[in-house]
N, C-alpha and C. Protein backbone atom coordinates (compact mmCIF):
# COMPACT_ATOMS: atom_id res chain seq x y z
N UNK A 1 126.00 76.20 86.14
CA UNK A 1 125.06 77.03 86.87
C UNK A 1 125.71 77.51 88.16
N UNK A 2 125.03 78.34 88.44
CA UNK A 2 125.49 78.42 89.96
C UNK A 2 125.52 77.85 91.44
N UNK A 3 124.21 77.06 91.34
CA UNK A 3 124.81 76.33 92.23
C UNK A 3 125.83 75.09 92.59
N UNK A 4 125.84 74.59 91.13
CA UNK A 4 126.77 73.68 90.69
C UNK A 4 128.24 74.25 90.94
N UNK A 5 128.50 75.33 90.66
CA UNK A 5 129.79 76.29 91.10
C UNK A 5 129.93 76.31 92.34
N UNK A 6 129.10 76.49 93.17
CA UNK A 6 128.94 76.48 94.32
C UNK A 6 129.45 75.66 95.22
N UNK A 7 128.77 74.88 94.56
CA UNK A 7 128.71 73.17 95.06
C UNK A 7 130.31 72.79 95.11
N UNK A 8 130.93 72.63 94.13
CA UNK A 8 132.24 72.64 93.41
C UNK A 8 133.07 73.16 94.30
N UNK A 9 132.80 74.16 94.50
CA UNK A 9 133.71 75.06 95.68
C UNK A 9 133.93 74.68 96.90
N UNK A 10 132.83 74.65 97.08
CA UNK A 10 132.83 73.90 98.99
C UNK A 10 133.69 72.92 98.43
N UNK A 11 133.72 71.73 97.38
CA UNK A 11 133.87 70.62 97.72
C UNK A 11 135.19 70.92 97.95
N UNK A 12 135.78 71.53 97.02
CA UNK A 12 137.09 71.59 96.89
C UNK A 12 137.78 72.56 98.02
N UNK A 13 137.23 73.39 98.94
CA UNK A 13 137.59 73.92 99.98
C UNK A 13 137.35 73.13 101.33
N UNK A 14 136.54 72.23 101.07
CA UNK A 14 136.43 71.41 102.43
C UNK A 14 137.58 70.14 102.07
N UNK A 15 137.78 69.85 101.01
CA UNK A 15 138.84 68.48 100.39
C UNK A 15 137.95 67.90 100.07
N UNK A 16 136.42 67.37 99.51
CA UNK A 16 135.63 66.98 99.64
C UNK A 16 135.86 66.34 98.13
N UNK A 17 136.26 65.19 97.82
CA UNK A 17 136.57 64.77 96.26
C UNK A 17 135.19 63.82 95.63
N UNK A 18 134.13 63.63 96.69
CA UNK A 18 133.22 62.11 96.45
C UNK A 18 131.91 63.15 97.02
N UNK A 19 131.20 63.32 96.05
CA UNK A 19 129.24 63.24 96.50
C UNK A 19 128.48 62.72 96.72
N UNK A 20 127.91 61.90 97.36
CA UNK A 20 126.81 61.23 96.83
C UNK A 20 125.20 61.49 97.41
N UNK A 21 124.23 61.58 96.68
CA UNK A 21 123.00 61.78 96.75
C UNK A 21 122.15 61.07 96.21
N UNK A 22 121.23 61.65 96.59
CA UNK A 22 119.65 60.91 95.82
C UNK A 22 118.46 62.15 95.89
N UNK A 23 117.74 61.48 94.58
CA UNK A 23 116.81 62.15 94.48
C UNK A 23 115.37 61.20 94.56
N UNK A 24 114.19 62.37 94.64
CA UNK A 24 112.50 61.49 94.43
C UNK A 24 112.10 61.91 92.74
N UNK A 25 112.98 62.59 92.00
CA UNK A 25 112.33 62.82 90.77
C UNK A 25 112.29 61.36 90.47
N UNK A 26 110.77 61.80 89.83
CA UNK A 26 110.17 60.66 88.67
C UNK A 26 109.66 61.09 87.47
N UNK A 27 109.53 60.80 86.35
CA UNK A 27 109.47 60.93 85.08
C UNK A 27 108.30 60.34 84.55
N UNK A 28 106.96 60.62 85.07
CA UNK A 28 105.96 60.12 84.35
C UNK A 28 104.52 60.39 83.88
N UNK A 29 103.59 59.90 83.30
CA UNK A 29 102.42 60.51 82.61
C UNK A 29 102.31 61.71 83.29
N UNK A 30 101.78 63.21 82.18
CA UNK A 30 102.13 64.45 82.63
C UNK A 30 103.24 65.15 82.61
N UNK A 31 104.44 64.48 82.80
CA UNK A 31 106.18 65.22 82.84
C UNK A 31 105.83 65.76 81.18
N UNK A 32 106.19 67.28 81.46
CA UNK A 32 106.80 67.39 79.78
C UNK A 32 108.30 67.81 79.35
N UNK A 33 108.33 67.31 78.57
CA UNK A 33 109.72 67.22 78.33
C UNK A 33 110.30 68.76 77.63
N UNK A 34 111.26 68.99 78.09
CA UNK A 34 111.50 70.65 77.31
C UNK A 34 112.52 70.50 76.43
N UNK A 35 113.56 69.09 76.78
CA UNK A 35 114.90 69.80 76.09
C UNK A 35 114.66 68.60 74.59
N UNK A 36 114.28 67.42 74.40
CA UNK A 36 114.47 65.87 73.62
C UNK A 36 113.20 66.09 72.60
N UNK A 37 113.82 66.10 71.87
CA UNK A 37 112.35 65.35 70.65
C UNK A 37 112.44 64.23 70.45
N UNK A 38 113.08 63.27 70.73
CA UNK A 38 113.19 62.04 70.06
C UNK A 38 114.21 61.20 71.41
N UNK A 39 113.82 60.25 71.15
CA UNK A 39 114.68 59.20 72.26
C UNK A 39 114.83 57.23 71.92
N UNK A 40 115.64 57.06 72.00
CA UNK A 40 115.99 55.31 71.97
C UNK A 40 115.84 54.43 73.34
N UNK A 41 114.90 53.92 73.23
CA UNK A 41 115.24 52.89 74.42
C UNK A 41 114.68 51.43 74.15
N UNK A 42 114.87 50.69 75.01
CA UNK A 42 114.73 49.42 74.99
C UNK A 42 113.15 48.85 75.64
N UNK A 43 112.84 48.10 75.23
CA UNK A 43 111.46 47.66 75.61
C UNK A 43 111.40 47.08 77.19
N UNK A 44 110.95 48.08 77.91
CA UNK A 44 110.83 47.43 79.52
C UNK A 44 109.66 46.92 80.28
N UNK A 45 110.47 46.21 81.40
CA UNK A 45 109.21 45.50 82.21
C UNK A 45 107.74 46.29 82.32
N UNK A 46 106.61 45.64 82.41
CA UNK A 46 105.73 46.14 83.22
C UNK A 46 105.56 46.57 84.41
N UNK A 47 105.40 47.48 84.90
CA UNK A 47 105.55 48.63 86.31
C UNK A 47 106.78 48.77 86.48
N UNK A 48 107.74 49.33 85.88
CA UNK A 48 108.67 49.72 85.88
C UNK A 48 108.96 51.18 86.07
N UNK A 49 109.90 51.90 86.49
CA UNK A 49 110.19 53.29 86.34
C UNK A 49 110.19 53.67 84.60
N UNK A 50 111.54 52.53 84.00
CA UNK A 50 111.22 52.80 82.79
C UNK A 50 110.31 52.53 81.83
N UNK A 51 108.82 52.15 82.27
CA UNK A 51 108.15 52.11 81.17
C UNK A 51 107.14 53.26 81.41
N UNK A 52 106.98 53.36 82.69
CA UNK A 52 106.67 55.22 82.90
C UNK A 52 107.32 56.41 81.89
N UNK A 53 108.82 56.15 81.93
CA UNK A 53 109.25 57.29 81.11
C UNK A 53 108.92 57.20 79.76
N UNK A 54 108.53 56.11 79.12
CA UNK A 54 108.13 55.79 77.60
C UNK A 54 106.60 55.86 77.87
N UNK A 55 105.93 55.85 78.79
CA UNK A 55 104.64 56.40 79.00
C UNK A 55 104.13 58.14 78.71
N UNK A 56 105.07 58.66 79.48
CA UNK A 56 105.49 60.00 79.64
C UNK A 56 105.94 60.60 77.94
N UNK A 57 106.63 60.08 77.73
CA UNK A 57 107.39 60.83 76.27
C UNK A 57 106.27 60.60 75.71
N UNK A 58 105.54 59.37 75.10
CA UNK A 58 104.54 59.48 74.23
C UNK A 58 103.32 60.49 74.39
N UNK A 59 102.82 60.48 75.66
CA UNK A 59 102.15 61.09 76.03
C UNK A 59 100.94 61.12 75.62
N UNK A 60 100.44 59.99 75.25
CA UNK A 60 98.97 59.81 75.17
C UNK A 60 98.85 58.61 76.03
N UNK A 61 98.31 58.88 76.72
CA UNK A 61 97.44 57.32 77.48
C UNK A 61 97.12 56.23 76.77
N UNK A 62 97.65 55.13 77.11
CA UNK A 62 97.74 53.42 76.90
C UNK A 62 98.38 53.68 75.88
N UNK A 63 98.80 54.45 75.30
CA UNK A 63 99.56 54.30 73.55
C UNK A 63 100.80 53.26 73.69
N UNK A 64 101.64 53.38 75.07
CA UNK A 64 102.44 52.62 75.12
C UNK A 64 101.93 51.01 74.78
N UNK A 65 100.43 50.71 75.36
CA UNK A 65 100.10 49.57 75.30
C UNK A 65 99.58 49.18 74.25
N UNK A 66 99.54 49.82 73.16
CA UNK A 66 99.62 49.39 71.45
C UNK A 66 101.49 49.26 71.37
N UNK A 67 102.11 49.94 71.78
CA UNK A 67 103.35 49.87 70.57
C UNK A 67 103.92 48.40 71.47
N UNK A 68 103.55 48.23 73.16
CA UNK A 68 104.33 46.46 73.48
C UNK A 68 103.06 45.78 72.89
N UNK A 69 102.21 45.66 72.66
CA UNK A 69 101.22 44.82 72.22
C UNK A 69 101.75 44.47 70.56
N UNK A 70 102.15 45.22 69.96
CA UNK A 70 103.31 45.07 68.84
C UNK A 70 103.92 44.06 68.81
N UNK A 71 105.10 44.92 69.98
CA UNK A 71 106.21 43.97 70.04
C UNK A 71 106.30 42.54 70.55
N UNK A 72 105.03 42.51 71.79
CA UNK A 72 104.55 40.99 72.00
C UNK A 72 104.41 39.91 70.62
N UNK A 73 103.42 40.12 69.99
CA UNK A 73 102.80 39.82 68.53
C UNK A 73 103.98 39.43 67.96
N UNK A 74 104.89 39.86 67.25
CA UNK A 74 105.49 40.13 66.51
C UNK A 74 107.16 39.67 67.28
N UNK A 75 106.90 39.32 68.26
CA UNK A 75 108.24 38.25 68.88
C UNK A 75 109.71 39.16 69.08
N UNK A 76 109.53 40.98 69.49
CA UNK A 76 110.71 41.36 69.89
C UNK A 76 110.94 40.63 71.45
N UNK A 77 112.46 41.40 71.67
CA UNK A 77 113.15 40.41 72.93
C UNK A 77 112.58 42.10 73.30
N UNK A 78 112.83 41.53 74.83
CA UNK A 78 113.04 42.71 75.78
C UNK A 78 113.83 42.70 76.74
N UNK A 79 113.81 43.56 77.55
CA UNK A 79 115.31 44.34 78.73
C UNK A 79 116.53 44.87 77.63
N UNK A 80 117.24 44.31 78.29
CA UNK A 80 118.53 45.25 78.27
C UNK A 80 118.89 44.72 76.87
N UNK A 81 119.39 43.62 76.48
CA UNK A 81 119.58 42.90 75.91
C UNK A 81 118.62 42.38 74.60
N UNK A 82 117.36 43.89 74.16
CA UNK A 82 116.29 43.12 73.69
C UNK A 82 116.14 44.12 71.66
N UNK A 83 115.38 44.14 71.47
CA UNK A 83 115.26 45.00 70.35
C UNK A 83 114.68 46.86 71.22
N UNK A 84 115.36 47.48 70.13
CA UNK A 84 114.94 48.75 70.69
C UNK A 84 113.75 49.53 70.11
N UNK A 85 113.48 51.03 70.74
CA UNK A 85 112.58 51.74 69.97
C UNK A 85 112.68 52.59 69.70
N UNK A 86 112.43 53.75 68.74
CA UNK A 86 112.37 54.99 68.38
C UNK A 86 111.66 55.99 68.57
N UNK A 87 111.80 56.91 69.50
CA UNK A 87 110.20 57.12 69.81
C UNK A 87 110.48 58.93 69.23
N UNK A 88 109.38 59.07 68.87
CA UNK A 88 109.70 60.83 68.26
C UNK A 88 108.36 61.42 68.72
């Protein structure tokens, strides 16, 4: 894009080899998604950023709290290290 070109330029006209930033985007109930139909992730904490974003993709309210109410039941692991999901 262009400002990414942009960006690029200065860096490299000032000597500038390292960026670093931050952002406030958040990803949740309401976000719609334009570019993903489908996504993998792992089963996360409660109040988490990432269980917002698996809030968000499904996009029906509490639905997330049927599919961990599942995985509770039924003895998946969770975090990083846990069984994953498929979400379409």
């Amino acid at each position: 894009t262009d400002s990414l070109n942009a960006l690029l330029s200065y860096m490299s006209t000032a000597g500038i080899t390292t960026f670093v930033a931050s952002t406030r985007i958040i990803i949740a109930p309401g976000y719609k998604f334009h570019i993903v139909s489908g996504m993998v992730t792992n089963f996360h904490q409660p109040q988490s950023t990432l269980l917002l974003l698996v809030s968000a993709f499904i996009g029906k309210k509490d639905d997330w709290k049927t599919m961990y109410g599942h995985a509770l039941e039924n003895g998946y692991r969770f975090l990083s290290y846990g069984d994953a999901q498929l979400l379409l």
